[in-house]
C-alpha atoms as a PDB file:
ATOM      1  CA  UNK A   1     -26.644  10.298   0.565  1.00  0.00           C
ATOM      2  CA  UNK A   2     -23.598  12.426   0.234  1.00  0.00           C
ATOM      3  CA  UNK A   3     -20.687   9.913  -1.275  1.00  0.00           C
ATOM      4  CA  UNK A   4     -18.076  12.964  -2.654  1.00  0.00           C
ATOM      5  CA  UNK A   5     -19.540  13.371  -6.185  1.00  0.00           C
ATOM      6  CA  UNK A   6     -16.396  12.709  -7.961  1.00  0.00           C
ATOM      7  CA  UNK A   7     -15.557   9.369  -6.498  1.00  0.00           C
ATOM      8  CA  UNK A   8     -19.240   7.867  -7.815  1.00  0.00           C
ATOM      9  CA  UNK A   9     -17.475   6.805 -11.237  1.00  0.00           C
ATOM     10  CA  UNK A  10     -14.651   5.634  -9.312  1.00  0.00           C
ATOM     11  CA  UNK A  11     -15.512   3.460  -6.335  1.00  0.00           C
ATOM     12  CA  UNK A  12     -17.300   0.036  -6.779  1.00  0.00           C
ATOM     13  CA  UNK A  13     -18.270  -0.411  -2.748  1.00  0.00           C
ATOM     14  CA  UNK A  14     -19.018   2.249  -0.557  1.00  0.00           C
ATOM     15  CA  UNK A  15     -16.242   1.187   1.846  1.00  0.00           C
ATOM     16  CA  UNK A  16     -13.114   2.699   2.954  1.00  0.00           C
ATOM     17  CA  UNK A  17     -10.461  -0.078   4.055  1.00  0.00           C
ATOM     18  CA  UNK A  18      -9.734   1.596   7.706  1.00  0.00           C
ATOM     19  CA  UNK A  19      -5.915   3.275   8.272  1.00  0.00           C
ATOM     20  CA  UNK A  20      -5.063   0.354  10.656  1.00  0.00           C
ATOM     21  CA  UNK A  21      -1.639   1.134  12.696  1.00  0.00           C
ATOM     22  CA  UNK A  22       1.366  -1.399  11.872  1.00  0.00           C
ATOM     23  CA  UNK A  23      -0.999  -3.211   9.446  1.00  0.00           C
ATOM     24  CA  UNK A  24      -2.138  -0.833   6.177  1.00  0.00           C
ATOM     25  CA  UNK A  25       0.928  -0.541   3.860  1.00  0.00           C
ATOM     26  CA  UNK A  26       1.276   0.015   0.205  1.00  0.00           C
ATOM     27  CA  UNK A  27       0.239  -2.893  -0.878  1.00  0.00           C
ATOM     28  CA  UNK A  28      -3.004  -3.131   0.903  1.00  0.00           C
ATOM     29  CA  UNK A  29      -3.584   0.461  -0.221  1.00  0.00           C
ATOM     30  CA  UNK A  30      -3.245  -0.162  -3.974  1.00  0.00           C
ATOM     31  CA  UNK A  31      -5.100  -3.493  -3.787  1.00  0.00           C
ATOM     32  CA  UNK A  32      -7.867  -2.021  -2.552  1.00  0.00           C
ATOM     33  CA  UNK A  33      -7.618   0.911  -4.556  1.00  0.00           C
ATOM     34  CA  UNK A  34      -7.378  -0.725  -7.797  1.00  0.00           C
ATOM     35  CA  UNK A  35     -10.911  -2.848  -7.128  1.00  0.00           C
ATOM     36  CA  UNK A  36     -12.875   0.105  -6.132  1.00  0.00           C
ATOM     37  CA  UNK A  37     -12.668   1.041  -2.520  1.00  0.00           C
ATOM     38  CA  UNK A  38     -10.530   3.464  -0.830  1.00  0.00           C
ATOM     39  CA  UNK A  39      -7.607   2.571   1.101  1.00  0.00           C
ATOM     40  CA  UNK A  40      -5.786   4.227   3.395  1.00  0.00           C
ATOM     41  CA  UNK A  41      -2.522   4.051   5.986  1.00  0.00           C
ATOM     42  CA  UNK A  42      -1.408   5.822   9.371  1.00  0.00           C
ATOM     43  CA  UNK A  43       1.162   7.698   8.321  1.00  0.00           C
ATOM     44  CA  UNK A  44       2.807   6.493  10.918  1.00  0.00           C
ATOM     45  CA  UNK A  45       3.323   2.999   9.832  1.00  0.00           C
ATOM     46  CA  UNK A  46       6.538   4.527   8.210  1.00  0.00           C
ATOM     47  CA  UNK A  47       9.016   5.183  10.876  1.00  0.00           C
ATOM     48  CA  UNK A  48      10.187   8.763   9.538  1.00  0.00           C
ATOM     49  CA  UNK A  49       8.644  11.356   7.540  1.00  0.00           C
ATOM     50  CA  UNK A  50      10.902  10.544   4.474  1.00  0.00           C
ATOM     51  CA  UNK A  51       9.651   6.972   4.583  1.00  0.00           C
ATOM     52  CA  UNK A  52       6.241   8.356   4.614  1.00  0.00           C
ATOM     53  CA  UNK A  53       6.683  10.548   1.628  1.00  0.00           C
ATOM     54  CA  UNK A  54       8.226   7.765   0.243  1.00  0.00           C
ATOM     55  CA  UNK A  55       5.286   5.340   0.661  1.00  0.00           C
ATOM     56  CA  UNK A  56       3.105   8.175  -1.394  1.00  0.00           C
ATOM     57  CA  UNK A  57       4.913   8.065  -4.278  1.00  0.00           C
ATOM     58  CA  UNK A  58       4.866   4.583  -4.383  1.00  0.00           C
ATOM     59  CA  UNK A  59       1.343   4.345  -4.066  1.00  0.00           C
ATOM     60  CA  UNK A  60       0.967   6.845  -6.657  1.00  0.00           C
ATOM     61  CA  UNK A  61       2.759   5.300  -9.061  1.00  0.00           C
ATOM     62  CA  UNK A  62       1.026   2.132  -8.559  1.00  0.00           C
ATOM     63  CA  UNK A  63      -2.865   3.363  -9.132  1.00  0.00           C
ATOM     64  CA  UNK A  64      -4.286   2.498 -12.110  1.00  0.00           C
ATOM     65  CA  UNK A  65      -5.948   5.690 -13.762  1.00  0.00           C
ATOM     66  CA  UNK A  66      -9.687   4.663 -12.748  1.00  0.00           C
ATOM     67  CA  UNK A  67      -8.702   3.221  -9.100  1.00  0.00           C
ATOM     68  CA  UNK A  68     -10.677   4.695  -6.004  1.00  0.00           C
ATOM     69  CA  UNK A  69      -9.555   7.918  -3.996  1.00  0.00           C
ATOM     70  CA  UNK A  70      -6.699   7.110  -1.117  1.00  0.00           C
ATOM     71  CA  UNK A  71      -6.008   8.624   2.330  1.00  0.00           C
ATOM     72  CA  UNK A  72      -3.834   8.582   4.766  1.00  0.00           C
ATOM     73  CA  UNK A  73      -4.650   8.751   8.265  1.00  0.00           C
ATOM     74  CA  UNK A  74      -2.762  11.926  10.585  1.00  0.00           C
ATOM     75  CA  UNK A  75      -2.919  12.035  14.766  1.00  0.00           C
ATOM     76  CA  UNK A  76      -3.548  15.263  15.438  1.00  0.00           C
ATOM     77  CA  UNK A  77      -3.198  14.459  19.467  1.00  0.00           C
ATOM     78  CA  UNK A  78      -0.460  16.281  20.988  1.00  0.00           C
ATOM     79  CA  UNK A  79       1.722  13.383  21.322  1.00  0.00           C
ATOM     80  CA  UNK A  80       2.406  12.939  17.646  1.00  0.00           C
ATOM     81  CA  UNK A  81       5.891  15.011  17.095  1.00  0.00           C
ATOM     82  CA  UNK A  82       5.543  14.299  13.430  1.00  0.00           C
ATOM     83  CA  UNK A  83       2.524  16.176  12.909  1.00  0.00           C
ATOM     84  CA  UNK A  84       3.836  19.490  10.986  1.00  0.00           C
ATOM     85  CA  UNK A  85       6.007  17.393   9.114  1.00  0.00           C
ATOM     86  CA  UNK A  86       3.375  14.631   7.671  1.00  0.00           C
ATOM     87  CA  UNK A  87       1.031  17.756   6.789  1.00  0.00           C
ATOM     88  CA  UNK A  88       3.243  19.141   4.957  1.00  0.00           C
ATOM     89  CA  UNK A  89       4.214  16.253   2.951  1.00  0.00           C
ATOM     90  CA  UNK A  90       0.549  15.038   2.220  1.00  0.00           C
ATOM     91  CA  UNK A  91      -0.141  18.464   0.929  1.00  0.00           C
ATOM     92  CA  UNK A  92       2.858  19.032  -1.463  1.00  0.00           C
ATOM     93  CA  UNK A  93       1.318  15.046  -2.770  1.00  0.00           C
ATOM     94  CA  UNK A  94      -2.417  16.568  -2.376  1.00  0.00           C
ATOM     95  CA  UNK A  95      -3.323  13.424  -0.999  1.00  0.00           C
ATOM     96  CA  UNK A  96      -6.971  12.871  -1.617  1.00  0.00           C
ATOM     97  CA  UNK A  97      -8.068  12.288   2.053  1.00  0.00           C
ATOM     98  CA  UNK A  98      -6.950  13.010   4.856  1.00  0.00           C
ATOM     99  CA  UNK A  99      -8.265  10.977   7.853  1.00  0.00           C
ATOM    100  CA  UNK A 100      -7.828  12.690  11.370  1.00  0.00           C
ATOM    101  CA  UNK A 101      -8.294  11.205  14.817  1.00  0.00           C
ATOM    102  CA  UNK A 102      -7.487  12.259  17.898  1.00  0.00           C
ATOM    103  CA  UNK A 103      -8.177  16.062  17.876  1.00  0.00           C
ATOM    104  CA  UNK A 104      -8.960  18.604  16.100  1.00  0.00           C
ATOM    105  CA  UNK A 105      -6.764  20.980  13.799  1.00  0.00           C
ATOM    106  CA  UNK A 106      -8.863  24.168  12.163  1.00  0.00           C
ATOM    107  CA  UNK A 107      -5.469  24.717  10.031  1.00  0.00           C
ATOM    108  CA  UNK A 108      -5.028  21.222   8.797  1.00  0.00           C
ATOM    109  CA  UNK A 109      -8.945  21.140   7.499  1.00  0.00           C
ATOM    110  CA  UNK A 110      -8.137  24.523   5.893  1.00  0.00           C
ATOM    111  CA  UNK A 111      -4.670  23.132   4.513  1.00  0.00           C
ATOM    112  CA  UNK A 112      -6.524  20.235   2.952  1.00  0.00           C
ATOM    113  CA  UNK A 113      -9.912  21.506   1.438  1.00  0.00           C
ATOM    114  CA  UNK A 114      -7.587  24.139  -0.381  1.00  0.00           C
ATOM    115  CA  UNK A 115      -5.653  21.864  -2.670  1.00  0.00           C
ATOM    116  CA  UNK A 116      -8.623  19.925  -3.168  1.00  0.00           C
ATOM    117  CA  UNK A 117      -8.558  17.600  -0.622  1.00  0.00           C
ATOM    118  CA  UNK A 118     -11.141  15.696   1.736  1.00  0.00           C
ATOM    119  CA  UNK A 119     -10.827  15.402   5.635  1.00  0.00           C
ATOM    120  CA  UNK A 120     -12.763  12.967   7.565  1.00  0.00           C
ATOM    121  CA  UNK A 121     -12.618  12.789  10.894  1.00  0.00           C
ATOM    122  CA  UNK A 122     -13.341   9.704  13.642  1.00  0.00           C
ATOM    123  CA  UNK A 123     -15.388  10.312  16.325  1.00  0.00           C
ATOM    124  CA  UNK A 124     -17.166   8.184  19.497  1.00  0.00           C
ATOM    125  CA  UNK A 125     -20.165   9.897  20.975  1.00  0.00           C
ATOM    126  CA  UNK A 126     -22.250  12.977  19.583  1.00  0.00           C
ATOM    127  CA  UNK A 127     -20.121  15.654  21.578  1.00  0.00           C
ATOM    128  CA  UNK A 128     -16.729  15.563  19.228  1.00  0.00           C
ATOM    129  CA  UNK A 129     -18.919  15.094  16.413  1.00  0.00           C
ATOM    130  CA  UNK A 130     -20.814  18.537  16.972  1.00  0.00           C
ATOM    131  CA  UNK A 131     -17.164  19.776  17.496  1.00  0.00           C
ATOM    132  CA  UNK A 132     -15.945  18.585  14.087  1.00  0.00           C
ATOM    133  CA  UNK A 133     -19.011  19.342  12.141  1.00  0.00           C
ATOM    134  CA  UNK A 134     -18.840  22.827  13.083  1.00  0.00           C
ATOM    135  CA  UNK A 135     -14.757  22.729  12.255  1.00  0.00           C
ATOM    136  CA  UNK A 136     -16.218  22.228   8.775  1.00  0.00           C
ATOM    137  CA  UNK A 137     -14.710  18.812   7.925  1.00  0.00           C
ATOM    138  CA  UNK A 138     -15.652  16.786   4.727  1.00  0.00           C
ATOM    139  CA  UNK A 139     -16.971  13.665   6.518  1.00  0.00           C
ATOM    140  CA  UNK A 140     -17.619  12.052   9.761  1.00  0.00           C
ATOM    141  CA  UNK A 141     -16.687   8.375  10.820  1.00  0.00           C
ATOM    142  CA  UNK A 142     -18.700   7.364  13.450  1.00  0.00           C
ATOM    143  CA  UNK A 143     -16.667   4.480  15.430  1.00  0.00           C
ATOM    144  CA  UNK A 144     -19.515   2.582  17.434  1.00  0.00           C
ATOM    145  CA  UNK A 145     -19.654   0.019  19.453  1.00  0.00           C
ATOM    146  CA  UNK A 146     -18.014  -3.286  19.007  1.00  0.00           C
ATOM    147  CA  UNK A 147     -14.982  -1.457  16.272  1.00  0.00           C
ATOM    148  CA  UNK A 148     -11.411  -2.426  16.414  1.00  0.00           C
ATOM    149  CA  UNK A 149      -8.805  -0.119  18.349  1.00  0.00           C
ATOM    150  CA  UNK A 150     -10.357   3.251  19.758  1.00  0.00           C
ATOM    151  CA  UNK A 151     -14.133   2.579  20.231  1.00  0.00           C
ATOM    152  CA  UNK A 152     -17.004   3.982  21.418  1.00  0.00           C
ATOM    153  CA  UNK A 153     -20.178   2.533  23.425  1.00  0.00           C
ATOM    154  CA  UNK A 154     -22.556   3.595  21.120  1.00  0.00           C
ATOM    155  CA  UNK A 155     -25.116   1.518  19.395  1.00  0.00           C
ATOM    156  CA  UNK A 156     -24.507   2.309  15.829  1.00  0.00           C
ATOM    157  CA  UNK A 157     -28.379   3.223  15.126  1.00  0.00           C
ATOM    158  CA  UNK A 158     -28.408   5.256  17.727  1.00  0.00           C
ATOM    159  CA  UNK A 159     -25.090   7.574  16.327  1.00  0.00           C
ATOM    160  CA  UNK A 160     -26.111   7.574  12.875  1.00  0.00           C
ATOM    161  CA  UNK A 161     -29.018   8.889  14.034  1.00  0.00           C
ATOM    162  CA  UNK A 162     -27.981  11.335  16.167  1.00  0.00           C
ATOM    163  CA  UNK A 163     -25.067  12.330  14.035  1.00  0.00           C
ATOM    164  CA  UNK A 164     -26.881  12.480  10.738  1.00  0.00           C
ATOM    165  CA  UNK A 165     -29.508  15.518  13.051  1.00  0.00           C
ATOM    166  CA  UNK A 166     -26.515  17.511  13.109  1.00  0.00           C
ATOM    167  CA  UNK A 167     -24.203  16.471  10.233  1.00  0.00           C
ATOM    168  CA  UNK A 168     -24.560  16.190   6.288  1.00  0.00           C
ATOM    169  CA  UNK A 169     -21.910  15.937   4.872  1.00  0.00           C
ATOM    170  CA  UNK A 170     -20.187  12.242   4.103  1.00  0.00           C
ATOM    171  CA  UNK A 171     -21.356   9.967   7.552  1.00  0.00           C
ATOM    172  CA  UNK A 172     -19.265   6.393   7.676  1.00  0.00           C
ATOM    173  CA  UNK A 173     -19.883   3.825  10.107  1.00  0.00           C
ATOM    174  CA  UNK A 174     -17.062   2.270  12.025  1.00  0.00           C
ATOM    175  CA  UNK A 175     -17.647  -0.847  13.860  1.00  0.00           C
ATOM    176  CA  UNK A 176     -18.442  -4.896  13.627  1.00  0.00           C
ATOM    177  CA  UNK A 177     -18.991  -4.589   9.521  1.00  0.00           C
ATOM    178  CA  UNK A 178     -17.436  -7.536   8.068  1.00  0.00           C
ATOM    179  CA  UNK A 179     -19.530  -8.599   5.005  1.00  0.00           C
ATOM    180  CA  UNK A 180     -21.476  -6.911   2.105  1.00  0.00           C
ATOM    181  CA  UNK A 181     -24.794  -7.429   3.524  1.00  0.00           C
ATOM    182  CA  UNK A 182     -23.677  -5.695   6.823  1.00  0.00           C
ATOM    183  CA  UNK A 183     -22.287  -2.705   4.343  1.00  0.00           C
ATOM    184  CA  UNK A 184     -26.021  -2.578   2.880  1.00  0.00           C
ATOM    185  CA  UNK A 185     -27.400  -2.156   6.120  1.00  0.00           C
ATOM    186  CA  UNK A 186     -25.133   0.598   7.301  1.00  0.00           C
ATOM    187  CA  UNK A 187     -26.544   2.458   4.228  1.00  0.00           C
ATOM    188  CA  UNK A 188     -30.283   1.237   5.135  1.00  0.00           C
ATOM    189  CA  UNK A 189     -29.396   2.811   8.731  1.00  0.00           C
ATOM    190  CA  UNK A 190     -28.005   5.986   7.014  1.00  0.00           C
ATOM    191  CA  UNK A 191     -24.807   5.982   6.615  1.00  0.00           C
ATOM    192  CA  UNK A 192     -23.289   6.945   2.956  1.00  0.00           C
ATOM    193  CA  UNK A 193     -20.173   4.405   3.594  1.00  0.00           C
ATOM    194  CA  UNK A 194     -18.766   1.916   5.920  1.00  0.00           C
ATOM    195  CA  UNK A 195     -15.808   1.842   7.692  1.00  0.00           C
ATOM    196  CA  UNK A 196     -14.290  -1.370   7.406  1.00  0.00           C
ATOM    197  CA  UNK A 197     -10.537  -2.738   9.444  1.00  0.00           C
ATOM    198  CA  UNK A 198     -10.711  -5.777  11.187  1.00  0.00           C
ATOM    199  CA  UNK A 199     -11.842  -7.424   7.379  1.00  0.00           C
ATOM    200  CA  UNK A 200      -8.991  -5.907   5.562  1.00  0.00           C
ATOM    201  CA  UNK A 201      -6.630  -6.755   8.353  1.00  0.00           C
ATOM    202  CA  UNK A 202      -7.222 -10.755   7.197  1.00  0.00           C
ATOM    203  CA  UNK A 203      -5.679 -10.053   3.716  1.00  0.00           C
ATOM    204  CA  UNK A 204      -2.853 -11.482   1.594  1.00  0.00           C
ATOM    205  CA  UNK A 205      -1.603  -7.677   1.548  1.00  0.00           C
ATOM    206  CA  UNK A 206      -2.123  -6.800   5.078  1.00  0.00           C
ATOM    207  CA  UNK A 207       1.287  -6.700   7.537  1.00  0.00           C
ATOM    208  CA  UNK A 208      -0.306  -8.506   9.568  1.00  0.00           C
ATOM    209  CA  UNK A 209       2.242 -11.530  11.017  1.00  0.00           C
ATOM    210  CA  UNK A 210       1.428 -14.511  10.884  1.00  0.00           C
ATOM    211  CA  UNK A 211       0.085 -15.358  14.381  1.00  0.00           C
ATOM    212  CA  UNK A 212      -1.797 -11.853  14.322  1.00  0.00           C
ATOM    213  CA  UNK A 213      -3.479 -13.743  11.516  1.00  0.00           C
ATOM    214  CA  UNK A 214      -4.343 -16.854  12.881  1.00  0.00           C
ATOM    215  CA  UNK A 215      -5.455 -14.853  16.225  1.00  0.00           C
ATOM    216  CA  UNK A 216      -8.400 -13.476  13.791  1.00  0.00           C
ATOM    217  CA  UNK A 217      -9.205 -17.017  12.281  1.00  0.00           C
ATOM    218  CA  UNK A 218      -9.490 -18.032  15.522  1.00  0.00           C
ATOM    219  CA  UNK A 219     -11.612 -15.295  17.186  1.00  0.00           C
ATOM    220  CA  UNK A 220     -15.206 -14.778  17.706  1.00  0.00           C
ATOM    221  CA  UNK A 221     -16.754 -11.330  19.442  1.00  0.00           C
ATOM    222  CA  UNK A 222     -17.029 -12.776  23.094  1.00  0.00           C
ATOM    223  CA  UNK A 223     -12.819 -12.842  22.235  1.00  0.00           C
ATOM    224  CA  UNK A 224     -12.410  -8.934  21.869  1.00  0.00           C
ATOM    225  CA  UNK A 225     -11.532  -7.259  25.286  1.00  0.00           C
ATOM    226  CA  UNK A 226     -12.998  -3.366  25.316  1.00  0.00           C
ATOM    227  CA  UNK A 227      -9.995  -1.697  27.476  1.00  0.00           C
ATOM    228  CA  UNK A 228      -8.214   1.437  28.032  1.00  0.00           C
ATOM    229  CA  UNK A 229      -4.982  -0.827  29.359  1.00  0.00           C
ATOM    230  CA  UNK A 230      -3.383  -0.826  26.190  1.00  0.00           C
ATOM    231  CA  UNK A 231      -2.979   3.054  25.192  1.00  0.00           C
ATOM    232  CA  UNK A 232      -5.001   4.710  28.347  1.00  0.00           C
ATOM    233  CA  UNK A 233      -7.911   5.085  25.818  1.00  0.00           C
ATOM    234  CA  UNK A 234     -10.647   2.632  25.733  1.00  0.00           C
ATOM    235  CA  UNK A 235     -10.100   0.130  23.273  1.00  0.00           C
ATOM    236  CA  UNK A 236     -11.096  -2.971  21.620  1.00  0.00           C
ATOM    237  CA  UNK A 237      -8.322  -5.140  21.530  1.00  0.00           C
ATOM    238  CA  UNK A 238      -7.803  -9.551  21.226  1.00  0.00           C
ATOM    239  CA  UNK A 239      -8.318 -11.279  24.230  1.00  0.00           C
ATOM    240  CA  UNK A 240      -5.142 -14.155  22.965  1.00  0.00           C
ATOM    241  CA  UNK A 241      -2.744 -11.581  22.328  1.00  0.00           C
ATOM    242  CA  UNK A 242      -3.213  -9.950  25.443  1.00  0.00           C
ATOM    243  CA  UNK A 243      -2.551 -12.963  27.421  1.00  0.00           C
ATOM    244  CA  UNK A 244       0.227 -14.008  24.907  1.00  0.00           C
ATOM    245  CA  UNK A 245       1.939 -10.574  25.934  1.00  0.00           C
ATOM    246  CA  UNK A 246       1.918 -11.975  29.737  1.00  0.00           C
ATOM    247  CA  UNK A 247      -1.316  -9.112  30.239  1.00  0.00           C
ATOM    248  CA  UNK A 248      -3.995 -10.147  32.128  1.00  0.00           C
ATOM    249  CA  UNK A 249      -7.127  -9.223  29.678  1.00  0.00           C
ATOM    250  CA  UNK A 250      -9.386  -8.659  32.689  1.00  0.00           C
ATOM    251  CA  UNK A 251      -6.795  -5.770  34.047  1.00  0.00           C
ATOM    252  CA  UNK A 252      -8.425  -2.577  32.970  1.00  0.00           C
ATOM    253  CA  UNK A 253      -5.370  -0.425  34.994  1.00  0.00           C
ATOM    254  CA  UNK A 254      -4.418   2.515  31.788  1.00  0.00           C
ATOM    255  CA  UNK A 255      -1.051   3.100  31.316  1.00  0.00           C
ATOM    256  CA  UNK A 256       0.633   5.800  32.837  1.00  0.00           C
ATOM    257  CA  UNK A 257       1.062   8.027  30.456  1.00  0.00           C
ATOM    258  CA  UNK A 258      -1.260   7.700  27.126  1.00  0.00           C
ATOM    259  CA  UNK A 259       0.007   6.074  23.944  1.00  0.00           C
ATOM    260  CA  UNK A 260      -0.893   6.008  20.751  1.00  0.00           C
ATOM    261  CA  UNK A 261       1.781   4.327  18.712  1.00  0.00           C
ATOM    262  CA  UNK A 262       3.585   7.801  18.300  1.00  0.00           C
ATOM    263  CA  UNK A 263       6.883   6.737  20.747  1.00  0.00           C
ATOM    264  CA  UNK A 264       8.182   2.732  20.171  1.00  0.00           C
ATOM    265  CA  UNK A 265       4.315   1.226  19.238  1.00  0.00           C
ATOM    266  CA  UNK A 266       5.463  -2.164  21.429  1.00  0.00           C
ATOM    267  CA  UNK A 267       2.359  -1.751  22.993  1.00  0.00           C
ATOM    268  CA  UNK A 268       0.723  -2.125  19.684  1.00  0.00           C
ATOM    269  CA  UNK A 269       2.895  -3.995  18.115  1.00  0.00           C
ATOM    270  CA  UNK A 270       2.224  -7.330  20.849  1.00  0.00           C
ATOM    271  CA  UNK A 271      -0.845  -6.246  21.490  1.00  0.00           C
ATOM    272  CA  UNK A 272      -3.282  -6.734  18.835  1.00  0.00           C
ATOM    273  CA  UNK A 273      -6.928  -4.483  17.784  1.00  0.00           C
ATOM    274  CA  UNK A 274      -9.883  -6.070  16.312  1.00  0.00           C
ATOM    275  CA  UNK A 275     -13.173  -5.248  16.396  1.00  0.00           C
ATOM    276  CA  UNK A 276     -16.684  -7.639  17.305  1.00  0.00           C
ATOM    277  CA  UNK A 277     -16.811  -8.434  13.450  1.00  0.00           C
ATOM    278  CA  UNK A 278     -13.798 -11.067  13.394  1.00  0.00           C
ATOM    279  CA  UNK A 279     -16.624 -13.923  13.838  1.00  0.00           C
ATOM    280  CA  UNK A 280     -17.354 -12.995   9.856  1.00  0.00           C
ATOM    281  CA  UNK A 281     -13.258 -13.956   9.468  1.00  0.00           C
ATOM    282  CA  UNK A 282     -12.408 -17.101   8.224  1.00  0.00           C
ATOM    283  CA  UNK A 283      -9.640 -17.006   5.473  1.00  0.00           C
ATOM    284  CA  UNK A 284      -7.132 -14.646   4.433  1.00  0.00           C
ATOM    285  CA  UNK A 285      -7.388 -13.989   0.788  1.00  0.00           C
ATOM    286  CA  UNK A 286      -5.862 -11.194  -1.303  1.00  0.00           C
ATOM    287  CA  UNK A 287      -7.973  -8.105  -1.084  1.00  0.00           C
ATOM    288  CA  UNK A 288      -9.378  -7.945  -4.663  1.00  0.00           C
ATOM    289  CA  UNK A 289     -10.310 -11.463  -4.226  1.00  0.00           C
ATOM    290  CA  UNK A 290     -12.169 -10.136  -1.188  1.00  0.00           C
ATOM    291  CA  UNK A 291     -13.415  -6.653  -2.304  1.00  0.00           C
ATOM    292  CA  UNK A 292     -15.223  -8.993  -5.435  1.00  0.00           C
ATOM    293  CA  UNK A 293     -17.345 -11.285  -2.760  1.00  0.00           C
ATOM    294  CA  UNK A 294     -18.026  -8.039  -0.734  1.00  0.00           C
ATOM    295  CA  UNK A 295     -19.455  -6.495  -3.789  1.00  0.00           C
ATOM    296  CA  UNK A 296     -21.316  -9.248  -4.460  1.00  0.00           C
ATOM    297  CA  UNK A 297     -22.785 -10.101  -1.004  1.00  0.00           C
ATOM    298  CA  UNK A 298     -23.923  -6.177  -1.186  1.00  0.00           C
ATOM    299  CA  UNK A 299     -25.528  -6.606  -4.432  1.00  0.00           C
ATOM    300  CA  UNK A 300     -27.200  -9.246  -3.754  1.00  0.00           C
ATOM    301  CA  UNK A 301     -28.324  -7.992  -0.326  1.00  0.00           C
ATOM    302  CA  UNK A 302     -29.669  -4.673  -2.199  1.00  0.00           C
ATOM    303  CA  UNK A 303     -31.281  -5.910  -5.197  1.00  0.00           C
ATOM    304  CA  UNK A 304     -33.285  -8.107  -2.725  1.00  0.00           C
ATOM    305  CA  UNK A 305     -34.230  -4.730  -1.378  1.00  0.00           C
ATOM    306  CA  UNK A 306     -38.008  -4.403  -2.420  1.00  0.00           C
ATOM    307  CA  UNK A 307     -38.934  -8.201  -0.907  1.00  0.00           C
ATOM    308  CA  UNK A 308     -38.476  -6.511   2.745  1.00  0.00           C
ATOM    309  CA  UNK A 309     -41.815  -5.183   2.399  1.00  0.00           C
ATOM    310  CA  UNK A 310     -43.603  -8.590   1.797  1.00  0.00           C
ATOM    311  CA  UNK A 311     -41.235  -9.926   4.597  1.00  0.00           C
END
């Protein structure tokens, strides 16, 4: 397993709460920080690049001394304007991690890993994982089948698999994980950490709204459309709030031009991701209160470990 070394003492789950656009703030970040599993936001979610720099010191002044690594999440794509600017302001706060998606940048990995810093990057079939591994980043998150936003069609045994023959360095899996037994089965698969959004999306701390929230409640995996309408990239998205939005959920026309919540986000903003695991959704509580029955679900699931073999 290849968890960074110096997180061991620090995390409590091997999870990373997902950077989840127009939902991960502050807030959610510390929470989840200060019970033991990283957090992380789209730099984006702040509207300028002061308000981003903003959000870091906030954050930083929040963490308790012993709380879990955070990251922030950077679109490399082309379409991002803000790029340069967020870089630069995530290095001069030597954020911890740095998650990119989207594309590749050989001089933001070398930017990073030079104050210290981890990049993982999010990938959806084998092909832009060989790409990254050989850009030398810190981790790979492999977004399988059935995860919220930006998916792939992958089984997830299938990419750790294939991933892990090329890869090993840190290997998360993205996709459908909602509970602590799920997170001990990623690792039985082979993955060092999980990958987790939809979950954390159904949190006190999440800015989520309200009807976002009882759209998740609601949901079960037959209710999560797998489009490209949305952003011109395949996607897994709610099948209410698409129809809510006056979209028919069965229209898989892409827009235009693509979008991924760098220009005015309405898109995202009225039309909601989740991923297959929303069935595993059924309150909203704050997320220590959650990150506690995680942890124990996993435990439990783990120490049980040796009674496989008796079945």
């Amino acid at each position: 397993m290849a968890i960074p070394a110096d997180w061991l003492d620090r995390i409590r789950l091997p999870v990373v709460a997902a950077p989840m656009f127009l939902i991960s703030g502050p807030d959610l970040v510390v929470e989840t920080c200060n019970s033991g599993v990283v957090g992380s936001f789209p730099a984006l979610n702040q509207r300028t690049a002061a308000g981003f720099a903003d959000w870091l010191t906030q954050i930083e002044e929040r963490l308790s001394p012993q709380a879990a690594p955070f990251g922030v999440n950077l679109v490399v794509h082309r379409s991002n304007p803000r790029l340069e600017a967020d870089l630069a302001i995530a290095i001069d706060h030597k954020v911890p991690l740095v998650i990119t998606s989207l594309g590749l940048n050989r001089d933001l990995i070398t930017a990073v890993q030079a104050y210290g810093g981890r990049v993982f990057h999010d990938v959806t079939n084998l092909k832009f994982a060989a790409k990254a591994a050989e850009a030398g980043v810190d981790g790979l998150i492999a977004v399988t089948y059935g995860a919220g936003g930006h998916a792939g069609l992958i089984s997830p045994f299938a990419a750790l698999h294939e991933i892990r023959q090329i890869f090993s360095g840190t290997l998360l899996l993205g996709g459908a994980v909602s509970t602590g037994r799920q997170i001990a089965a990623a690792r039985l698969m082979g993955a060092d950490m999980v990958y987790m959004g939809t979950r954390f999306m159904a949190t006190a701390e999440s800015l989520a709204v309200e009807r976002q929230r009882q759209m998740l409640l609601d949901a079960r995996a037959a209710d999560i459309v797998y489009t490209p309408a949305v952003s011109g990239i395949p996607g897994n998205f709610l099948r209410a709030s698409l129809a809510a939005a006056g979209r028919d959920p069965d229209d898989l026309t892409p827009p235009g031009e693509l979008d991924f919540g760098t220009g005015e986000a309405k898109a995202w903003r009225d039309l909601w991701a989740a991923g297959q695991g929303v069935g595993a959704v059924d309150d909203c509580p704050p997320a220590a209160e959650l990150i506690a029955r995680l942890r124990s679900d996993y435990l439990s699931a783990t120490s049980g470990g040796s009674s496989l073999a008796g079945f």
